[in-house]
C-alpha atoms as a PDB file:
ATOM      1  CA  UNK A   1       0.000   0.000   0.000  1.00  0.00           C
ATOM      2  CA  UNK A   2       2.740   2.509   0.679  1.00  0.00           C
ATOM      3  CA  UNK A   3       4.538   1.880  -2.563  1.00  0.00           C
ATOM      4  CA  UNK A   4       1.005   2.753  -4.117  1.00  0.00           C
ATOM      5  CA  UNK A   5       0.788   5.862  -2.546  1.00  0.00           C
ATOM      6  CA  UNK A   6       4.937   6.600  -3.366  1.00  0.00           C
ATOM      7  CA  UNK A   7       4.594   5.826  -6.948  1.00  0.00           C
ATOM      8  CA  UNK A   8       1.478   8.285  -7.051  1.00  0.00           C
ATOM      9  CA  UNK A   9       3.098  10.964  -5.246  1.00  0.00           C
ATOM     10  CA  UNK A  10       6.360  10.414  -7.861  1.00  0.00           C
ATOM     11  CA  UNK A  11       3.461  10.484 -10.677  1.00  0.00           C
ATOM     12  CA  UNK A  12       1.385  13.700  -9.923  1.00  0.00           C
ATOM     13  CA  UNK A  13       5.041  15.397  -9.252  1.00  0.00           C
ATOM     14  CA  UNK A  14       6.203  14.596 -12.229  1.00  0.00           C
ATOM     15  CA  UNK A  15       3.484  15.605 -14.449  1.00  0.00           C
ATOM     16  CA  UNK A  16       2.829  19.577 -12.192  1.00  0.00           C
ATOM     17  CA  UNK A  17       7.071  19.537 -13.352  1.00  0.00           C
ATOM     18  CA  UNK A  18       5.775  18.766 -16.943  1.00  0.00           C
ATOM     19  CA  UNK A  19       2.769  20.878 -16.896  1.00  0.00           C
ATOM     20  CA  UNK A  20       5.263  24.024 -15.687  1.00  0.00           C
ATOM     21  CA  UNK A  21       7.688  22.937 -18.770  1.00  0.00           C
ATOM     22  CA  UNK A  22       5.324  23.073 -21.400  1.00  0.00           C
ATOM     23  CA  UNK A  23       5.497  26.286 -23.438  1.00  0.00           C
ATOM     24  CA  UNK A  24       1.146  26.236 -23.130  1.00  0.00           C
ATOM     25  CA  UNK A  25       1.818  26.699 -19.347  1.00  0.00           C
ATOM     26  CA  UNK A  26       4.974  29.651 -19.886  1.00  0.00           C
ATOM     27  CA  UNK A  27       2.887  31.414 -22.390  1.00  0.00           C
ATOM     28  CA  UNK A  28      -0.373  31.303 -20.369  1.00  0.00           C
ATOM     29  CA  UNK A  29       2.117  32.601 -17.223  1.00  0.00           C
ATOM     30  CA  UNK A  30       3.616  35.390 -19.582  1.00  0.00           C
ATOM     31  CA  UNK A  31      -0.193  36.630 -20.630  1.00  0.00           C
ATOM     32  CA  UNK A  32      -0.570  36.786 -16.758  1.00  0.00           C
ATOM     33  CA  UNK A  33       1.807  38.823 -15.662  1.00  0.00           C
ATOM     34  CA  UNK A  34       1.622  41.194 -19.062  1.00  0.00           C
ATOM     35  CA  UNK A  35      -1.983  42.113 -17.558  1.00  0.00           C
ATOM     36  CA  UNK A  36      -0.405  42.063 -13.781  1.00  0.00           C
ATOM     37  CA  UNK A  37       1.855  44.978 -15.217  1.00  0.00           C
ATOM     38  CA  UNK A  38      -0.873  46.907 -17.225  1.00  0.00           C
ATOM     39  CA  UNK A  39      -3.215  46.735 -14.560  1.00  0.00           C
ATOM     40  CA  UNK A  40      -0.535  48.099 -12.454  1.00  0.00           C
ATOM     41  CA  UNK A  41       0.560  51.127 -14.745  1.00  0.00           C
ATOM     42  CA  UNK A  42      -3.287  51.914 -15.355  1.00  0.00           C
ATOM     43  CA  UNK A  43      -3.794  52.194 -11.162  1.00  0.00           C
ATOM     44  CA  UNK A  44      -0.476  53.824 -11.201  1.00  0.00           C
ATOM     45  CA  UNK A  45      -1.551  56.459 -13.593  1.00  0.00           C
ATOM     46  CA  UNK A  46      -5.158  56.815 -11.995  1.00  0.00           C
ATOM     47  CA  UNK A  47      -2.905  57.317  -8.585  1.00  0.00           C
ATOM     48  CA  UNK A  48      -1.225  60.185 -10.090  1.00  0.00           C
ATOM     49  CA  UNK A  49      -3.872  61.594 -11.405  1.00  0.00           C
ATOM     50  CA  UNK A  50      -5.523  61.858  -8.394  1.00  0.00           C
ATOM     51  CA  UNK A  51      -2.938  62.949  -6.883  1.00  0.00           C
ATOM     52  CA  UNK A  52      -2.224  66.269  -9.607  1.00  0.00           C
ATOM     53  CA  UNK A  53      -6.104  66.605  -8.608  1.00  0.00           C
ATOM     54  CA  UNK A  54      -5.449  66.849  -4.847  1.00  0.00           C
ATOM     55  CA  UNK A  55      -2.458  69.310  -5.574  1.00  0.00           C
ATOM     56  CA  UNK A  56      -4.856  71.328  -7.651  1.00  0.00           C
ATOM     57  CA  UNK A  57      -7.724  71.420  -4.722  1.00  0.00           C
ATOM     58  CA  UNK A  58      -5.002  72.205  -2.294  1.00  0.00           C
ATOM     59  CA  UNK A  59      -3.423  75.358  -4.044  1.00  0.00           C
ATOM     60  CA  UNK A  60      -7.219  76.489  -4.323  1.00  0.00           C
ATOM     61  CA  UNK A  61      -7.844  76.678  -0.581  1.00  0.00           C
ATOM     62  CA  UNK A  62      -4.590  78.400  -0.226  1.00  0.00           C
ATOM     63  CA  UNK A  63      -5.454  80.860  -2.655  1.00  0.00           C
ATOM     64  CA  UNK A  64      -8.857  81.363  -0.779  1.00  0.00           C
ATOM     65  CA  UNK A  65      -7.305  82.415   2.539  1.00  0.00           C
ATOM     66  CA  UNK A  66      -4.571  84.340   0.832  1.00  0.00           C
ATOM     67  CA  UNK A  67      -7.697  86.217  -0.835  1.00  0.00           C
ATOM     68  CA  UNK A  68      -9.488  86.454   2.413  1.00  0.00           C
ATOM     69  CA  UNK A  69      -7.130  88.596   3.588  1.00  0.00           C
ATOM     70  CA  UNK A  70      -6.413  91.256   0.717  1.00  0.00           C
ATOM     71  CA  UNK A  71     -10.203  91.262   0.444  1.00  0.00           C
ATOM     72  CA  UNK A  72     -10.231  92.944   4.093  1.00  0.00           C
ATOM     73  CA  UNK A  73      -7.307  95.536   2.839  1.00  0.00           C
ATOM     74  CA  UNK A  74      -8.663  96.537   0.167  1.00  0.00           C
ATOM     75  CA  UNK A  75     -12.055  97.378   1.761  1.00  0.00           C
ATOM     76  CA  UNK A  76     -10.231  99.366   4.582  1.00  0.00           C
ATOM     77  CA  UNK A  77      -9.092 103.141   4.415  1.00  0.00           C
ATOM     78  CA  UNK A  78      -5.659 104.840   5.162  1.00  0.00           C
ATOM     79  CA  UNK A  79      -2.450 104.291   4.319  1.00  0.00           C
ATOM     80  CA  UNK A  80      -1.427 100.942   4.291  1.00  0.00           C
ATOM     81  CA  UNK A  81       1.638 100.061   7.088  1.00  0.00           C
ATOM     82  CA  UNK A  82       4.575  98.944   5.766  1.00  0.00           C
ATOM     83  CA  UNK A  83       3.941  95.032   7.311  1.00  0.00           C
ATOM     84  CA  UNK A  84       0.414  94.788   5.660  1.00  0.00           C
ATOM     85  CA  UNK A  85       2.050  96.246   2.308  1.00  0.00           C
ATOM     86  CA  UNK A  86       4.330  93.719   2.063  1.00  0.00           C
ATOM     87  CA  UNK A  87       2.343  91.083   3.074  1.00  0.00           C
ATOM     88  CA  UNK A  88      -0.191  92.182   0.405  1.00  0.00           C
ATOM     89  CA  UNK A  89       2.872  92.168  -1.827  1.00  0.00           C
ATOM     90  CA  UNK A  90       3.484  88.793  -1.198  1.00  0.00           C
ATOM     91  CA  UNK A  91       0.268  87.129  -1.254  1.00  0.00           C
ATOM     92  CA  UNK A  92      -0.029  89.140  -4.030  1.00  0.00           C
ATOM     93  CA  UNK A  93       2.591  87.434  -5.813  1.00  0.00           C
ATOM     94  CA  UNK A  94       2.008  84.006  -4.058  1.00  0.00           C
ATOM     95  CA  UNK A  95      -1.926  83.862  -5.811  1.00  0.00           C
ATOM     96  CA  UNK A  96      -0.564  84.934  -9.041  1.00  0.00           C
ATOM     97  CA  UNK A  97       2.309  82.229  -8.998  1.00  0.00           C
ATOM     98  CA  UNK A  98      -0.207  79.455  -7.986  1.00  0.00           C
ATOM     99  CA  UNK A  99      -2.581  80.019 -10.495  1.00  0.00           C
ATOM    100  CA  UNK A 100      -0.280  79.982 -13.202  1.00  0.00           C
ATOM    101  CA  UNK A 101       0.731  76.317 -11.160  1.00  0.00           C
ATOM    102  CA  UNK A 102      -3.142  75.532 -11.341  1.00  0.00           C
ATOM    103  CA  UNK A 103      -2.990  76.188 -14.921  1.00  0.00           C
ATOM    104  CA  UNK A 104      -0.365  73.883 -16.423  1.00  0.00           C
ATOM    105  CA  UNK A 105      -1.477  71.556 -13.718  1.00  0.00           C
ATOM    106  CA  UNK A 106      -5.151  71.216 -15.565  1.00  0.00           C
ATOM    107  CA  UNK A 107      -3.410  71.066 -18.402  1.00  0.00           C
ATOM    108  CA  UNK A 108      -1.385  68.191 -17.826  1.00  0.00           C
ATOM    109  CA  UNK A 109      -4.323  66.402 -16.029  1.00  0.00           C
ATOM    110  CA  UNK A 110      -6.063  67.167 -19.713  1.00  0.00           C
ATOM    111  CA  UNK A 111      -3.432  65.404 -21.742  1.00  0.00           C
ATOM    112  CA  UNK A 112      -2.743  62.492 -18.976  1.00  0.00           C
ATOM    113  CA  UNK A 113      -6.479  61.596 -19.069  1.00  0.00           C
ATOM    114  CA  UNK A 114      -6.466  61.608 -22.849  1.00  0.00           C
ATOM    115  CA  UNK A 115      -3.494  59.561 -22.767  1.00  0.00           C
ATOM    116  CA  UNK A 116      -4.432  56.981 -20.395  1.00  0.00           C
ATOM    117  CA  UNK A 117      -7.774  56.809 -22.010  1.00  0.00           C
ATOM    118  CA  UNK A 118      -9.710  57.282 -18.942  1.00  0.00           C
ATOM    119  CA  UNK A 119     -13.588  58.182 -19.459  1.00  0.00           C
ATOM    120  CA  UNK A 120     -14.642  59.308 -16.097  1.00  0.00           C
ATOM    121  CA  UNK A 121     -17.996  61.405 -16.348  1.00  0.00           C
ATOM    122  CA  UNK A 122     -16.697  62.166 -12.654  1.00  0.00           C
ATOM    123  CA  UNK A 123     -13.248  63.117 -13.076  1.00  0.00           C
ATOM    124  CA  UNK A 124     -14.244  64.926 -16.180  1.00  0.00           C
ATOM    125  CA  UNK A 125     -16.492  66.962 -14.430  1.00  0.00           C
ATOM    126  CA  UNK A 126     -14.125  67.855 -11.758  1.00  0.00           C
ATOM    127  CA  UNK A 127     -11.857  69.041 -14.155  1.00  0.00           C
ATOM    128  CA  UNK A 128     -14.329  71.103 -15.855  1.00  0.00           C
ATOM    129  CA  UNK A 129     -15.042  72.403 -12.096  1.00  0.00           C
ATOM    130  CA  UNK A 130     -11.367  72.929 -11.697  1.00  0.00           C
ATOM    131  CA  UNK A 131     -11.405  74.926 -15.083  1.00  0.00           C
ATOM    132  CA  UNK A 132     -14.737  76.895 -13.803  1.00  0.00           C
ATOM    133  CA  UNK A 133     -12.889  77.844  -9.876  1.00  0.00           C
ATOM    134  CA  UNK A 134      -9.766  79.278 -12.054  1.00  0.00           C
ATOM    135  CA  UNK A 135     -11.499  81.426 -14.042  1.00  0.00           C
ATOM    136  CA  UNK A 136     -13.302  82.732 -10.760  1.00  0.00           C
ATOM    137  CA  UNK A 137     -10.439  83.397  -9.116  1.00  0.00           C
ATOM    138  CA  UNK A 138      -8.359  84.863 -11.937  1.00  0.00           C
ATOM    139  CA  UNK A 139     -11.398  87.153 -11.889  1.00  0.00           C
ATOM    140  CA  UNK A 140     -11.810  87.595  -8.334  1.00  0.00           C
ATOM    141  CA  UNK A 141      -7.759  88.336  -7.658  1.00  0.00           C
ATOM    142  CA  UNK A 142      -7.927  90.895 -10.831  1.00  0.00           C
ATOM    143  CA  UNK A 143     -10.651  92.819  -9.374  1.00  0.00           C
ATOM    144  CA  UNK A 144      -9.174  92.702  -6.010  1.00  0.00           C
ATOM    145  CA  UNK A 145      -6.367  94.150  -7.096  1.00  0.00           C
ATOM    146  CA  UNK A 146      -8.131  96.824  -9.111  1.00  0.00           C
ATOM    147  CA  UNK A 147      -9.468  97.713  -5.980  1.00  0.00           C
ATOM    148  CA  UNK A 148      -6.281  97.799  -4.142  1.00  0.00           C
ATOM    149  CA  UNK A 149      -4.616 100.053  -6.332  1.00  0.00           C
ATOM    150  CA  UNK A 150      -7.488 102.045  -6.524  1.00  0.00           C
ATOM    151  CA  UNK A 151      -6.744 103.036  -2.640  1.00  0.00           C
ATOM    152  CA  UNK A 152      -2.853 102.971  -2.915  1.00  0.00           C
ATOM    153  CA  UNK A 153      -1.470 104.210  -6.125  1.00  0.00           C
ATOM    154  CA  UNK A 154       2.174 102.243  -4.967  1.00  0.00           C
ATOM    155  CA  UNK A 155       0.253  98.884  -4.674  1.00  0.00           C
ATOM    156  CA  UNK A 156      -0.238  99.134  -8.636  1.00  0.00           C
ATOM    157  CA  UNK A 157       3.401  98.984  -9.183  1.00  0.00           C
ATOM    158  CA  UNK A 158       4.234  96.154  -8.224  1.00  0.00           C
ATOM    159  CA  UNK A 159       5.331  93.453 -10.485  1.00  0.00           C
ATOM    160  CA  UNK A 160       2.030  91.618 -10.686  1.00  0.00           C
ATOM    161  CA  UNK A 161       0.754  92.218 -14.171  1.00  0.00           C
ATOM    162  CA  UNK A 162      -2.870  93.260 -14.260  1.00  0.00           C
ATOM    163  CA  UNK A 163      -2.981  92.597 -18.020  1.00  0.00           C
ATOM    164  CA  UNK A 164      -1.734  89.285 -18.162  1.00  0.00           C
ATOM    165  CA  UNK A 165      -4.306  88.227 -15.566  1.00  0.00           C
ATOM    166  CA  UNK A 166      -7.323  89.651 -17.424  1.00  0.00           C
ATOM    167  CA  UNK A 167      -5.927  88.273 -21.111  1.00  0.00           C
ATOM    168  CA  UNK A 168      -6.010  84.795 -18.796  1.00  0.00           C
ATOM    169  CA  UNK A 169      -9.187  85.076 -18.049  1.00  0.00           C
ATOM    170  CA  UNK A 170     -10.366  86.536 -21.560  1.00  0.00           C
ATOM    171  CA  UNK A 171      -8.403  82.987 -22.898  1.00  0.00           C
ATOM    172  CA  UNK A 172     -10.241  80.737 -20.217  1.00  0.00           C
ATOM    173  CA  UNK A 173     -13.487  82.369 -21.631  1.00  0.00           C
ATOM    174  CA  UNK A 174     -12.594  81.890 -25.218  1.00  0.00           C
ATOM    175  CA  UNK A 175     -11.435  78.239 -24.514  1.00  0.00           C
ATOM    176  CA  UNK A 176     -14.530  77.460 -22.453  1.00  0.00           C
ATOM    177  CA  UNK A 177     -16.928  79.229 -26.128  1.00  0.00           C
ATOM    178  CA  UNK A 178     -14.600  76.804 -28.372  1.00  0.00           C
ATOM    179  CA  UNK A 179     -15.311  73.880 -26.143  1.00  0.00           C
ATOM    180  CA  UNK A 180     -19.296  74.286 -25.703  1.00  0.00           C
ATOM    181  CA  UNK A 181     -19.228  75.155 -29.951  1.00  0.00           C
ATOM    182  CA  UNK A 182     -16.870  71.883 -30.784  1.00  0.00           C
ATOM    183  CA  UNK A 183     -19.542  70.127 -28.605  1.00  0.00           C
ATOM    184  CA  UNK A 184     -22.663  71.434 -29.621  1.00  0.00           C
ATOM    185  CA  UNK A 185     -21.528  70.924 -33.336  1.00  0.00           C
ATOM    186  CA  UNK A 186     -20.350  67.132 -32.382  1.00  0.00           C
ATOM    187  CA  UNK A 187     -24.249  66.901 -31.262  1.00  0.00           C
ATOM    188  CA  UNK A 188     -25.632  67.990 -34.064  1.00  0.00           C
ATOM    189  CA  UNK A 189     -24.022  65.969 -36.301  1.00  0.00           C
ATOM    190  CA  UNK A 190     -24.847  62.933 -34.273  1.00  0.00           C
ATOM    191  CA  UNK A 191     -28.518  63.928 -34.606  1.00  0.00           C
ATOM    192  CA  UNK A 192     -28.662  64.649 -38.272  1.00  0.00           C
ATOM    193  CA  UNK A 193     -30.726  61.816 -40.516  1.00  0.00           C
ATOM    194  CA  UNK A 194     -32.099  62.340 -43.769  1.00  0.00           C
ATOM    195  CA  UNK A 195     -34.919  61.533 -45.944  1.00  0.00           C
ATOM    196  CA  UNK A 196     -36.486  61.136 -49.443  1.00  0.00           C
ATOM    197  CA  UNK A 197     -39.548  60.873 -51.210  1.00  0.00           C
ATOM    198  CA  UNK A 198     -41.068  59.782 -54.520  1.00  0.00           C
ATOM    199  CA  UNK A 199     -42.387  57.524 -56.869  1.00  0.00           C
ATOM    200  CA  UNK A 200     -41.332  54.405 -57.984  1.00  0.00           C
ATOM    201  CA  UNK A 201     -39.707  55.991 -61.538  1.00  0.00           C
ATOM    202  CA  UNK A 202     -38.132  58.942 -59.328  1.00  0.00           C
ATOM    203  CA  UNK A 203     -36.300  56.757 -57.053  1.00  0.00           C
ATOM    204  CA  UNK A 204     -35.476  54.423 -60.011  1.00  0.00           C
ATOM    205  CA  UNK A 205     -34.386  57.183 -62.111  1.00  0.00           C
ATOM    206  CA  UNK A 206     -31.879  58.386 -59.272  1.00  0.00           C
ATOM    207  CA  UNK A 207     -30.610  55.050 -58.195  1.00  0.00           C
ATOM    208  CA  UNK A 208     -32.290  55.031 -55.075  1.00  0.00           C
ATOM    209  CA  UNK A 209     -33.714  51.941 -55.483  1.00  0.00           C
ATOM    210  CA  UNK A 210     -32.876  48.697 -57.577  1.00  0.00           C
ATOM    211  CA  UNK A 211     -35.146  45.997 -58.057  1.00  0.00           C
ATOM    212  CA  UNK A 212     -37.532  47.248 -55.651  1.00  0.00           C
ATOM    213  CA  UNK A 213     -34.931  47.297 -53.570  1.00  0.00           C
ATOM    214  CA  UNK A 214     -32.995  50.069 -51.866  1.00  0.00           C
ATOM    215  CA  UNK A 215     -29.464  50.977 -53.458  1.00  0.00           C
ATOM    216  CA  UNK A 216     -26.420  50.320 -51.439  1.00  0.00           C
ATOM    217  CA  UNK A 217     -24.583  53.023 -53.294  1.00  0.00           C
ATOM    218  CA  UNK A 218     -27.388  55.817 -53.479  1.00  0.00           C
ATOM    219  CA  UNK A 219     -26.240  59.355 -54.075  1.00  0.00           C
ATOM    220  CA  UNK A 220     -26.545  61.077 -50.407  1.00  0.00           C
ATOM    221  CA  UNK A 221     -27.041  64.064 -52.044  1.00  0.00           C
ATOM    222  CA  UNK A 222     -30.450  63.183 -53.110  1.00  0.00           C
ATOM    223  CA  UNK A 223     -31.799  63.382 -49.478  1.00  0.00           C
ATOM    224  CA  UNK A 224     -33.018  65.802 -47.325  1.00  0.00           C
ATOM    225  CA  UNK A 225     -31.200  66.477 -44.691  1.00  0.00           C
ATOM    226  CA  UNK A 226     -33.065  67.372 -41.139  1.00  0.00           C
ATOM    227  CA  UNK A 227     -32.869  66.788 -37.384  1.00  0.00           C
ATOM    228  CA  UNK A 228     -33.371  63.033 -35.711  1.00  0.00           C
ATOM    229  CA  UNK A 229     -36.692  64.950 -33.269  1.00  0.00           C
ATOM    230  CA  UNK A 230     -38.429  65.491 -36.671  1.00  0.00           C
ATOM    231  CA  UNK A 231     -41.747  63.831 -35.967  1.00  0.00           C
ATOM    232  CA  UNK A 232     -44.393  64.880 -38.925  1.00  0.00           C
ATOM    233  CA  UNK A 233     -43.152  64.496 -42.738  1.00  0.00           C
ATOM    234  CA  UNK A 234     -45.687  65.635 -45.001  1.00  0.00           C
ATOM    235  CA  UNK A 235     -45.409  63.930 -48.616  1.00  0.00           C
ATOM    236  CA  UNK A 236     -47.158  67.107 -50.850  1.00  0.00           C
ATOM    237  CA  UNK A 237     -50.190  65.590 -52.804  1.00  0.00           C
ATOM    238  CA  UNK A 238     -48.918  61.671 -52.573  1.00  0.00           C
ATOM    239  CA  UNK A 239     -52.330  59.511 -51.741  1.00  0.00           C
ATOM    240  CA  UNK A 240     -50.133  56.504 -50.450  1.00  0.00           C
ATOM    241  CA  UNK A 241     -47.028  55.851 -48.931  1.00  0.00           C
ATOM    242  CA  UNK A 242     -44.841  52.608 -47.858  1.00  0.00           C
ATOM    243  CA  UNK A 243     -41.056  53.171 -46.551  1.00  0.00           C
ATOM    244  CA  UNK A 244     -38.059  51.170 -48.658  1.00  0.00           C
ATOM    245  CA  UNK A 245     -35.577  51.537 -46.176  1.00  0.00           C
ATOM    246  CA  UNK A 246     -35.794  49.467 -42.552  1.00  0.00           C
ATOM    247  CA  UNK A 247     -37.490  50.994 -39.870  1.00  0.00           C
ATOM    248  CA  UNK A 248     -38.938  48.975 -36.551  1.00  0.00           C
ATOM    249  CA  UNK A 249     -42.174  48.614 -36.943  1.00  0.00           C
ATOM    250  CA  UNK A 250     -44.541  50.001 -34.704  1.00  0.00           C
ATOM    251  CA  UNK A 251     -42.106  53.617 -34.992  1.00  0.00           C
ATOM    252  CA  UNK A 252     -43.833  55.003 -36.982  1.00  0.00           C
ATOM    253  CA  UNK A 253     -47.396  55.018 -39.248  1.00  0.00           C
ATOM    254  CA  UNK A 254     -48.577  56.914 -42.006  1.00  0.00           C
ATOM    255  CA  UNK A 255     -51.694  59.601 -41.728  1.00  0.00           C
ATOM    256  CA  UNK A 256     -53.302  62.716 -42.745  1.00  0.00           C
ATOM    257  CA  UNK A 257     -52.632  66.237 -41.579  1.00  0.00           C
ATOM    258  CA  UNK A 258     -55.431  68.672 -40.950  1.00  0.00           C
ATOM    259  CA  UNK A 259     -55.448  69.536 -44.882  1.00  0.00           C
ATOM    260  CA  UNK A 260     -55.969  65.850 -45.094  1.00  0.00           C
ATOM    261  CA  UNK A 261     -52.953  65.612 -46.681  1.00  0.00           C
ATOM    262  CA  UNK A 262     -50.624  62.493 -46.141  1.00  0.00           C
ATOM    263  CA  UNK A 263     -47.527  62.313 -43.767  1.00  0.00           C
ATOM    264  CA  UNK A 264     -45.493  59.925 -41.891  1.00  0.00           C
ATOM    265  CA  UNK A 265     -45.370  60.242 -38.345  1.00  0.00           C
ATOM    266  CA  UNK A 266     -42.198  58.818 -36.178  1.00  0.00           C
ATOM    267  CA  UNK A 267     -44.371  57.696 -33.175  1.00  0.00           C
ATOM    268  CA  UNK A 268     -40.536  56.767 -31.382  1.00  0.00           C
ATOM    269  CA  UNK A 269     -37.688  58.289 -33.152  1.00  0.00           C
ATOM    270  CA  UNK A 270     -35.043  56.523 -31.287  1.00  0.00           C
ATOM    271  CA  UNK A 271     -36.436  52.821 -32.143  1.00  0.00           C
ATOM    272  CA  UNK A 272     -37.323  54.951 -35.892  1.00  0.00           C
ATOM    273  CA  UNK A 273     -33.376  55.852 -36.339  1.00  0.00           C
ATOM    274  CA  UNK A 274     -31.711  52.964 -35.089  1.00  0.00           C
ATOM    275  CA  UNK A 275     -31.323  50.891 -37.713  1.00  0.00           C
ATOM    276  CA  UNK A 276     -29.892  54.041 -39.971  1.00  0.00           C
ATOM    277  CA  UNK A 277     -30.029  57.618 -40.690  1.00  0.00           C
ATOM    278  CA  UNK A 278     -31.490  57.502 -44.010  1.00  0.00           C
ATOM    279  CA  UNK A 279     -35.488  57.461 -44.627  1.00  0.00           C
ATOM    280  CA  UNK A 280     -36.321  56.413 -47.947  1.00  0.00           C
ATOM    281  CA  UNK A 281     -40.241  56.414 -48.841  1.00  0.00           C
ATOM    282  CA  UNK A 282     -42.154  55.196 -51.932  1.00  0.00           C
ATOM    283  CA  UNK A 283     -45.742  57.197 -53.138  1.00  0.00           C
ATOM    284  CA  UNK A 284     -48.071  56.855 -54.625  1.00  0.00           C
ATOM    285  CA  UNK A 285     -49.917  60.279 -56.534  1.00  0.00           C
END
């Protein structure tokens, strides 16, 4: 019985030895540890991200008490003592050098999230928070010190330059109209579909359709083009109507207007457009 139990004990340790030998077994263990390591770089990357995010926050609450405090000088009268003008000086100085920080720091989180790929509707909206709180404070510390040199003409010569904080904040603002315009045209052409209408010979004529059929090379140029929350689509003095390309059915159904004139009417658009933007419909005058 125990030379059974040896000779299994040689058996199974011989074939875990061959199992770890075979190249199956090395490349399944290289795989492994090539997603151990790009797992680790991706939570690596994520760490420093936060981390450039936490810097960011940080430099913003320092800002805020620095800010606090020129907010009080600049609403008080008198001459300023020579302790509170340097002070004001230096915080002064201090804001202006950590936005600047703040600035290429958003910057850089920009490119490293576009880098690593990372779509985080949370992070993203951070940032764009982070983008908002600098423009508020580039604001906030150039009307400050409009104020301040406003009740000490020698507080305006220092080497703080007014005009490169205000063409900051005019750049934010132009960055910020860019963005919103790049998006807003992005939407649109997501929501664009088109359409087409006519009788058989038109669409036959025009290589719309084939056989009955609809053309997989049609001229796009043919169509209409219009917005995916069109809902009524009235087809002029056509007395029936019956759609060529796919469409789910129950999206949509053909009626007459209040001219008793015939339409199509997209009862759901989104089940309507999901099978493709273009709307191709056969009449009948």
């Amino acid at each position: 019985m125990k030379k059974i139990l040896f000779i299994s004990a040689l058996c199974a340790i011989f074939c875990t030895s061959c199992v770890k030998n075979s190249s199956e077994y090395k490349q399944l263990q290289a795989q492994r540890d090539s997603l151990a390591l790009a797992d680790a770089q991706s939570k690596a990357e994520l760490n420093d991200i936060l981390s450039l995010l936490n810097e960011v926050e940080d430099n913003f609450r320092e800002i805020k008490a620095k800010e606090n405090y020129l907010s009080v000088q600049s609403s008080t009268t008198g001459e300023l003592t020579p302790s509170n003008r340097e002070r004001v000086e230096s915080d002064l100085q201090f804001i202006t050098e950590t936005l600047d920080s703040n600035r290429k720091k958003i910057a850089d989180l920009e490119v490293r999230m576009k880098k690593a790929n990372i779509k985080s509707t949370q992070l993203s909206k951070t940032l764009e928070n982070l983008r908002q709180e600098l423009s508020e404070k580039t604001n906030a510390i150039v009307a400050l010190q409009e104020e301040l040199a406003k009740r000490d003409q020698k507080i305006a010569e220092m080497g703080v330059s007014l005009n490169i904080l205000a063409n900051d904040v005019d750049l934010l603002a132009q960055q910020s109209k860019e963005r919103k315009e790049i998006i807003q045209a992005q939407q649109a052409e997501l929501n664009k579909v088109f359409y087409c209408f006519g009788t058989s010979k038109e669409l036959k004529d025009n290589k719309i359709i084939v056989k009955g059929a609809l053309n997989a090379d049609f001229d796009p140029a043919y169509f209409i083009p219009t917005d995916n929350s069109i809902q009524n689509i009235p087809l002029l003095a056509a007395k029936k109507g019956a759609l060529i390309s796919k469409h789910p059915a129950g999206s949509y159904e053909f009626g007459n207007d209040a001219k008793g004139k015939l339409e199509l009417r997209i009862l759901d658009a989104k089940s309507f457009w999901s099978l493709t933007k273009f709307l191709v419909i056969e009449v009948k005058m």
